[in-house]
C-alpha atoms as a PDB file:
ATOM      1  CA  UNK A   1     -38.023   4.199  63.127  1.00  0.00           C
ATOM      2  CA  UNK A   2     -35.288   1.562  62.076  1.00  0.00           C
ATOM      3  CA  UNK A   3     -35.856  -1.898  62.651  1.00  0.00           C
ATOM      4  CA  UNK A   4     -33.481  -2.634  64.997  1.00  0.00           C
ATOM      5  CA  UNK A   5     -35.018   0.663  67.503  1.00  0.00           C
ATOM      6  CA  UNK A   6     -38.550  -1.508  67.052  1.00  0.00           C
ATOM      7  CA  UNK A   7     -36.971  -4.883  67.413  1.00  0.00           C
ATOM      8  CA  UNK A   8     -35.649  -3.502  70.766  1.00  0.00           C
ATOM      9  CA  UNK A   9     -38.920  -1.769  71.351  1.00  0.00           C
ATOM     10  CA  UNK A  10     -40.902  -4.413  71.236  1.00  0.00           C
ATOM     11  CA  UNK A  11     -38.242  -7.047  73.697  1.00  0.00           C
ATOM     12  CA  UNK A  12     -38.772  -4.430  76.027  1.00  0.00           C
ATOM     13  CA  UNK A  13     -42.474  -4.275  75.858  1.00  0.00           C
ATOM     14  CA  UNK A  14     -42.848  -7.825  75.646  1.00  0.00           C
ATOM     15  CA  UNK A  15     -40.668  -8.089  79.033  1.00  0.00           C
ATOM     16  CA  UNK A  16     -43.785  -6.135  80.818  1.00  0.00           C
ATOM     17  CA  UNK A  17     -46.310  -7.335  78.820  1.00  0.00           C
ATOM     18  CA  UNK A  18     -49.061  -9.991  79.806  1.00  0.00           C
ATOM     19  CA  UNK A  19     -49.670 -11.077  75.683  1.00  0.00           C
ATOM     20  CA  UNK A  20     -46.225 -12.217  74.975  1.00  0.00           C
ATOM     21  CA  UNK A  21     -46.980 -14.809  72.316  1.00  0.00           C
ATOM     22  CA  UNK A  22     -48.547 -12.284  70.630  1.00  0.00           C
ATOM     23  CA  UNK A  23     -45.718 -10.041  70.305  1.00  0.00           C
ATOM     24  CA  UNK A  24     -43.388 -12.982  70.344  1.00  0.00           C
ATOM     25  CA  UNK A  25     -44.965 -13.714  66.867  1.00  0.00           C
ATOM     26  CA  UNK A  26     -44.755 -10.109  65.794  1.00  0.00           C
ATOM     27  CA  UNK A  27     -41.666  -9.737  66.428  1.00  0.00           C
ATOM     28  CA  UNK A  28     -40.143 -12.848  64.521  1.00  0.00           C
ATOM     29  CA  UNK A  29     -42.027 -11.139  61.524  1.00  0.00           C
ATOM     30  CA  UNK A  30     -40.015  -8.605  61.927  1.00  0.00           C
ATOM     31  CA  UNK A  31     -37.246 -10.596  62.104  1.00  0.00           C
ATOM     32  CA  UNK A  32     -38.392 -12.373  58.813  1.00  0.00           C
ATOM     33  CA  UNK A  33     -39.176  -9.746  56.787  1.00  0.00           C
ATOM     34  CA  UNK A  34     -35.870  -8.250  57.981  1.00  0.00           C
ATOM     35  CA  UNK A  35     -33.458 -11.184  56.243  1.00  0.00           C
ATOM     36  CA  UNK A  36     -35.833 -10.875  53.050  1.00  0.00           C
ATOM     37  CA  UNK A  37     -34.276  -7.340  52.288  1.00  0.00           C
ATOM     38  CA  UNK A  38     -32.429  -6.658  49.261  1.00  0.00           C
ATOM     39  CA  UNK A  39     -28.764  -5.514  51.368  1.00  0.00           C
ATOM     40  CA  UNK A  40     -28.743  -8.985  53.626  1.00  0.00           C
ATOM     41  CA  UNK A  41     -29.212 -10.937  50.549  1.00  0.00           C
ATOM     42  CA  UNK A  42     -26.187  -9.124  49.153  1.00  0.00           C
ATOM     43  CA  UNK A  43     -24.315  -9.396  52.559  1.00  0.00           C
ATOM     44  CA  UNK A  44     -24.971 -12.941  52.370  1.00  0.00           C
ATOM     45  CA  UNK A  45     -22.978 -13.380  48.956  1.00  0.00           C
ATOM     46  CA  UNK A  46     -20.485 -11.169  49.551  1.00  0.00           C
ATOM     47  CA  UNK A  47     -19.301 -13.305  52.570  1.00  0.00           C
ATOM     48  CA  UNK A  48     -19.989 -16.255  50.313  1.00  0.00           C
ATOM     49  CA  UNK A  49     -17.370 -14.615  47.819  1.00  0.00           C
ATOM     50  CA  UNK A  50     -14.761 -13.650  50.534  1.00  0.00           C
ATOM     51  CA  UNK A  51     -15.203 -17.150  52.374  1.00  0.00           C
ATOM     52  CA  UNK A  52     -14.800 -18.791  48.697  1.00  0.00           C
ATOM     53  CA  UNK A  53     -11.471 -16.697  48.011  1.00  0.00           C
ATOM     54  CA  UNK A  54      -9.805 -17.480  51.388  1.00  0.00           C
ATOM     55  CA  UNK A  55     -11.459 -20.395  53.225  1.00  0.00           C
ATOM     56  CA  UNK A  56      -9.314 -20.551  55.776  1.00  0.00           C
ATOM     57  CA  UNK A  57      -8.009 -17.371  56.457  1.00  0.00           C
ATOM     58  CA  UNK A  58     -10.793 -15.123  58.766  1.00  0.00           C
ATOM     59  CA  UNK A  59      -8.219 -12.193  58.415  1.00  0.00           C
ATOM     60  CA  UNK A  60      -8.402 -11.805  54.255  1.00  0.00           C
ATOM     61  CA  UNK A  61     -11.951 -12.670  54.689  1.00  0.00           C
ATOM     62  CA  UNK A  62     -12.532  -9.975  56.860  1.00  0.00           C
ATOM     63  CA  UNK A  63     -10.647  -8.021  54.240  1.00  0.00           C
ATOM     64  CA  UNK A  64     -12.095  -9.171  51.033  1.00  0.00           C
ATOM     65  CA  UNK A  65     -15.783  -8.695  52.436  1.00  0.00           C
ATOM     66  CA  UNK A  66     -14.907  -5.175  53.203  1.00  0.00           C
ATOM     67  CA  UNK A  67     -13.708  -3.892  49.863  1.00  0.00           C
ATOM     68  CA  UNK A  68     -16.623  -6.177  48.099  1.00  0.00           C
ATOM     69  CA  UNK A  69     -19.294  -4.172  49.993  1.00  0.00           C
ATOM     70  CA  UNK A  70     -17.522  -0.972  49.562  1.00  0.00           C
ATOM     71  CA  UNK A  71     -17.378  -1.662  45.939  1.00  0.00           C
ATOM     72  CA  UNK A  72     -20.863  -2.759  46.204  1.00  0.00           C
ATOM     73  CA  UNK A  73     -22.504   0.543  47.783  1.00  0.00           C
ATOM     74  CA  UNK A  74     -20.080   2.309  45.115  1.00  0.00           C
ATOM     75  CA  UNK A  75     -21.768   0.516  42.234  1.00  0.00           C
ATOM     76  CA  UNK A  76     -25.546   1.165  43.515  1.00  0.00           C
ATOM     77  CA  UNK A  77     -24.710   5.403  43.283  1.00  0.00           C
ATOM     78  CA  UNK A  78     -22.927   5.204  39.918  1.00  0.00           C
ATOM     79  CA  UNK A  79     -24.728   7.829  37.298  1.00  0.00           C
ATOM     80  CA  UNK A  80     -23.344   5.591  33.418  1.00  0.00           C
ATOM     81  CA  UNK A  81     -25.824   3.074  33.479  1.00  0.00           C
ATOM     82  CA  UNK A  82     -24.369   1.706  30.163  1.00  0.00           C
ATOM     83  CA  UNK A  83     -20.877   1.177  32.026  1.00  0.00           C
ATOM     84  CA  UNK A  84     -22.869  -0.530  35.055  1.00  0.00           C
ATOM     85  CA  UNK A  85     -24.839  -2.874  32.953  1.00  0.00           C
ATOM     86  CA  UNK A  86     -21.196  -3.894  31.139  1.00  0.00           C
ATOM     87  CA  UNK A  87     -19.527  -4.078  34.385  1.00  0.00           C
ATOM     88  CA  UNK A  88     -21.984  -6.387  35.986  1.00  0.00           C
ATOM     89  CA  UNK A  89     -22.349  -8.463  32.866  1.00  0.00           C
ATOM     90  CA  UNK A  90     -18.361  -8.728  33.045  1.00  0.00           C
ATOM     91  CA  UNK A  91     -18.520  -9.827  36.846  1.00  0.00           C
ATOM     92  CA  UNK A  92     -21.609 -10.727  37.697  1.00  0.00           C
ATOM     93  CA  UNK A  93     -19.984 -12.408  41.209  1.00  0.00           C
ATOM     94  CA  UNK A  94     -17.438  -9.748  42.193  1.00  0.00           C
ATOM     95  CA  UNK A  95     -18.477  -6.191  43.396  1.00  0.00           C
ATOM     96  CA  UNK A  96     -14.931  -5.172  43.463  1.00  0.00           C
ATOM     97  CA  UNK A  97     -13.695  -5.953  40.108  1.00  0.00           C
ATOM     98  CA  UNK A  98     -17.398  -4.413  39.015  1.00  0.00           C
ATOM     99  CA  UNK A  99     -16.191  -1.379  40.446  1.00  0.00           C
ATOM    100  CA  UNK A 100     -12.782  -1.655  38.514  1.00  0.00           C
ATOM    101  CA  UNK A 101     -14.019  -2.072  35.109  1.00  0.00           C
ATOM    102  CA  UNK A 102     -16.873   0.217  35.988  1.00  0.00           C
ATOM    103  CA  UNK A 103     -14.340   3.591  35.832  1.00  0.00           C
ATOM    104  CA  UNK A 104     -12.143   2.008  33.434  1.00  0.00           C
ATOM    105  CA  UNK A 105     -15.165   2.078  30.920  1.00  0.00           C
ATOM    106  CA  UNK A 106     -16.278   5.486  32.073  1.00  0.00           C
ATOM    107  CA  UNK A 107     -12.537   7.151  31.716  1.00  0.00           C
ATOM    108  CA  UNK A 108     -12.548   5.183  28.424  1.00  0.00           C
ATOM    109  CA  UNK A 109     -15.985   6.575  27.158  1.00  0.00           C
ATOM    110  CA  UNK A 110     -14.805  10.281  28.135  1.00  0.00           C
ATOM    111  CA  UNK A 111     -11.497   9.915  26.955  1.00  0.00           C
ATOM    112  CA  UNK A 112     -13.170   8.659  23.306  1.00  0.00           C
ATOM    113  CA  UNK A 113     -15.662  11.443  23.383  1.00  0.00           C
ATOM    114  CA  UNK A 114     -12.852  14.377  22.502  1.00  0.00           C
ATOM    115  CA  UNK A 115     -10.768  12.151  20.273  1.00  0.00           C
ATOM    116  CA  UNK A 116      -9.642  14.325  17.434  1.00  0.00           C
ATOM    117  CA  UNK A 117      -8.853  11.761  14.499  1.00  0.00           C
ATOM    118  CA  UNK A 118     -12.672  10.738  13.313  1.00  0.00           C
ATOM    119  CA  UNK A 119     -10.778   7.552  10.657  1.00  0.00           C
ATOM    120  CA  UNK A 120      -9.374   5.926  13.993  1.00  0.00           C
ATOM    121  CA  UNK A 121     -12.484   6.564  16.564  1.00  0.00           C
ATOM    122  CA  UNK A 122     -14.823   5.089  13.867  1.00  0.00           C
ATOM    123  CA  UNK A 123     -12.574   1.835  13.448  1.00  0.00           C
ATOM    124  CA  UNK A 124     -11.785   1.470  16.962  1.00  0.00           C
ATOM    125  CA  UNK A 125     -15.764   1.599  17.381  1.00  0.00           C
ATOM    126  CA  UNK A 126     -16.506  -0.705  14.928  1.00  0.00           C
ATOM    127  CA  UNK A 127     -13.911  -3.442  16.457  1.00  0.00           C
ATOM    128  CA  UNK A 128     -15.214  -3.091  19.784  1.00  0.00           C
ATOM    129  CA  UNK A 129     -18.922  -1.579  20.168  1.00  0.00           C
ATOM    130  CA  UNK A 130     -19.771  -2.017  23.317  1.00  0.00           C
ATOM    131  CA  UNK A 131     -16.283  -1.947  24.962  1.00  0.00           C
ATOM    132  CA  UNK A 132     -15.006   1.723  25.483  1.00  0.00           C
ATOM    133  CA  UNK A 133     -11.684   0.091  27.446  1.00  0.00           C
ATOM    134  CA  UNK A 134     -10.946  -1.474  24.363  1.00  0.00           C
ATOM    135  CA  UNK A 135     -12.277   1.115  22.027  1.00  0.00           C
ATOM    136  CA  UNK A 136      -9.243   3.709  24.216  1.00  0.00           C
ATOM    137  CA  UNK A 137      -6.575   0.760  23.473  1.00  0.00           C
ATOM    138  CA  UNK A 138      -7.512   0.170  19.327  1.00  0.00           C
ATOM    139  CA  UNK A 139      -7.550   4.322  19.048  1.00  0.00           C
ATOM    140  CA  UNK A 140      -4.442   5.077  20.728  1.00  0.00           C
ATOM    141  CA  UNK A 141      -2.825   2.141  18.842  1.00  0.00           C
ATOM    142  CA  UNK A 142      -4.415   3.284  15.533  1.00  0.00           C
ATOM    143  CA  UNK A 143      -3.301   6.867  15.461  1.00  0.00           C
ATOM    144  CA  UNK A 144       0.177   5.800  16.770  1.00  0.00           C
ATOM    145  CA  UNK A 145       0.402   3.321  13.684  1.00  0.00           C
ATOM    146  CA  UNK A 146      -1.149   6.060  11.425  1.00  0.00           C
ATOM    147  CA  UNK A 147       1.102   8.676  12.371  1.00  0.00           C
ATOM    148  CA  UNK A 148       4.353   6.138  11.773  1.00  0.00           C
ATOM    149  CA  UNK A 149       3.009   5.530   8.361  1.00  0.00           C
ATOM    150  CA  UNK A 150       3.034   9.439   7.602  1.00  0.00           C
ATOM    151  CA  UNK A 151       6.508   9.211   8.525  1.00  0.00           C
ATOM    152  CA  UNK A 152       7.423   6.066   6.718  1.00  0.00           C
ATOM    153  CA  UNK A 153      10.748   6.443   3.522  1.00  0.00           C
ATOM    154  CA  UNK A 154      10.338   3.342   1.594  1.00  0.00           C
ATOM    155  CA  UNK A 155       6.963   4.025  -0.605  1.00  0.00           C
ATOM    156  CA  UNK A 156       7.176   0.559  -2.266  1.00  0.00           C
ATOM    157  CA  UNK A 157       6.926  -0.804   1.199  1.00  0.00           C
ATOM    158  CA  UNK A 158       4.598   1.089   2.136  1.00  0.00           C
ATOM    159  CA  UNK A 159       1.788   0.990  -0.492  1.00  0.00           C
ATOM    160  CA  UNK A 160       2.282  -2.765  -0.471  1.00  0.00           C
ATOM    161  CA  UNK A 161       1.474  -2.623   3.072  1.00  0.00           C
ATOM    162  CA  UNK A 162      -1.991  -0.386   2.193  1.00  0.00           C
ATOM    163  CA  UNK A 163      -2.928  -2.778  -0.015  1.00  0.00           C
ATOM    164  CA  UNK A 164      -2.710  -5.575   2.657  1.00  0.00           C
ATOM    165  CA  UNK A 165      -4.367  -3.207   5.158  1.00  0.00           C
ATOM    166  CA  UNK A 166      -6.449  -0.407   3.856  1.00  0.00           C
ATOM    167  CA  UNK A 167      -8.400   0.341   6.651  1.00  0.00           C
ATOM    168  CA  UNK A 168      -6.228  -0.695   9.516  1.00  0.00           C
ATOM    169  CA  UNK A 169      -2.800   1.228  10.527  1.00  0.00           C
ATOM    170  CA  UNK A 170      -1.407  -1.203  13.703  1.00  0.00           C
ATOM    171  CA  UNK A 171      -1.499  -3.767  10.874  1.00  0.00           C
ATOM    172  CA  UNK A 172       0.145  -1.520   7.735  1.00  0.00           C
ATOM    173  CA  UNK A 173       2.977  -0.707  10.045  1.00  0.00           C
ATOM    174  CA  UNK A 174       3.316  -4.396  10.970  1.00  0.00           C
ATOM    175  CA  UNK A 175       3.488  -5.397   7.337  1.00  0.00           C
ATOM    176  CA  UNK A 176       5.719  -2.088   6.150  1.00  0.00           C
ATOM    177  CA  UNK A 177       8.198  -3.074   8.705  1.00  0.00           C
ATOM    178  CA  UNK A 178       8.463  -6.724   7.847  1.00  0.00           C
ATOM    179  CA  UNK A 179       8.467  -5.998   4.314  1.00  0.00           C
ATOM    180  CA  UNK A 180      11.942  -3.558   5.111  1.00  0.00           C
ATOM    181  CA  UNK A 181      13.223  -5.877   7.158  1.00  0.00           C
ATOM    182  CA  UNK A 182      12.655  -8.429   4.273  1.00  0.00           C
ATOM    183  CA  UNK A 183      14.155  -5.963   1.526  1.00  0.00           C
ATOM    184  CA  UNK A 184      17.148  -5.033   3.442  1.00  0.00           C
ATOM    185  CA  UNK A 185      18.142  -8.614   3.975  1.00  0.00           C
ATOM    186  CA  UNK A 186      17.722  -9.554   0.294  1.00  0.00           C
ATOM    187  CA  UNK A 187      19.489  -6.539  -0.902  1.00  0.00           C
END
């Protein structure tokens, strides 16, 4: 039986019954242990976070409470408990944006998981370890940067710029194009 069915249950029985203080006092347990739960504690912030981001506009409030709680019974069914925990350490205050870095980091954590080039997914790991968002941005940049320097003419440039760099490609192709740039003006 829900609480508000017995909450109304007892009004009515307290209407025709001859111990009313009795239930009177059972029934603001009820009421007490109801506002102790878990979801009205969460209610209660999320209004605090709406009322916070527009204090004097009832309309966005409205608004802003609706997509925090969405986000918020979203977050309390996700399955990657690593991408919760890094969501909620990211916003601890703000369900919504929880929810938004919650599927970036599980897109990004699938998308690394069938990478083919092993060099790039190790260094991209390495830079960021907990951070599969990030991990997605340093790969993509990597290989990009690795396949430009398998394309690269000048080979003086470009072992000077593997020397600089030997591990990292967005930073060879940054020095092998400065270094051209540098060469063609003093030539």
């Amino acid at each position: 039986m829900s609480l508000n069915k017995t909450k109304e249950s007892l009004i009515a029985y307290i209407q025709e019954s001859e111990n009313e203080s009795l239930l009177k006092t059972m029934l603001q347990k009820i009421e007490q242990e109801k506002s102790s739960n878990l979801p009205e504690a969460i209610e209660k912030k999320i209004k605090q976070i709406a009322e916070k981001e527009y204090p004097n506009d009832y309309k966005m409030q409205k608004h802003v409470y609706d997509r925090q709680l969405s986000a918020n019974k979203y977050m309390e069914h996700v399955s990657d408990d690593e991408c919760k925990q890094f969501a909620e350490k990211e916003y601890p205050n703000d369900y919504k944006m929880q929810k938004h870095v919650y599927d970036r980091q599980v897109s990004a954590k699938n998308y690394m998981i069938d990478v083919s080039d092993g060099e790039c997914k190790q260094f991209a790991e390495k830079e960021y370890p907990n951070d599969y968002k990030m991990q997605k941005h340093v790969y993509d940049r990597q290989v990009n940067a690795k396949n430009y320097m398998n394309q690269v003419s000048d080979e003086e440039c470009k072992q000077f710029a593997i020397r600089e760099y030997p591990n990292d490609y967005k930073m060879q192709k940054h020095v092998y194009d400065k270094q051209v740039s540098a060469k063609n003006y003093m030539s």
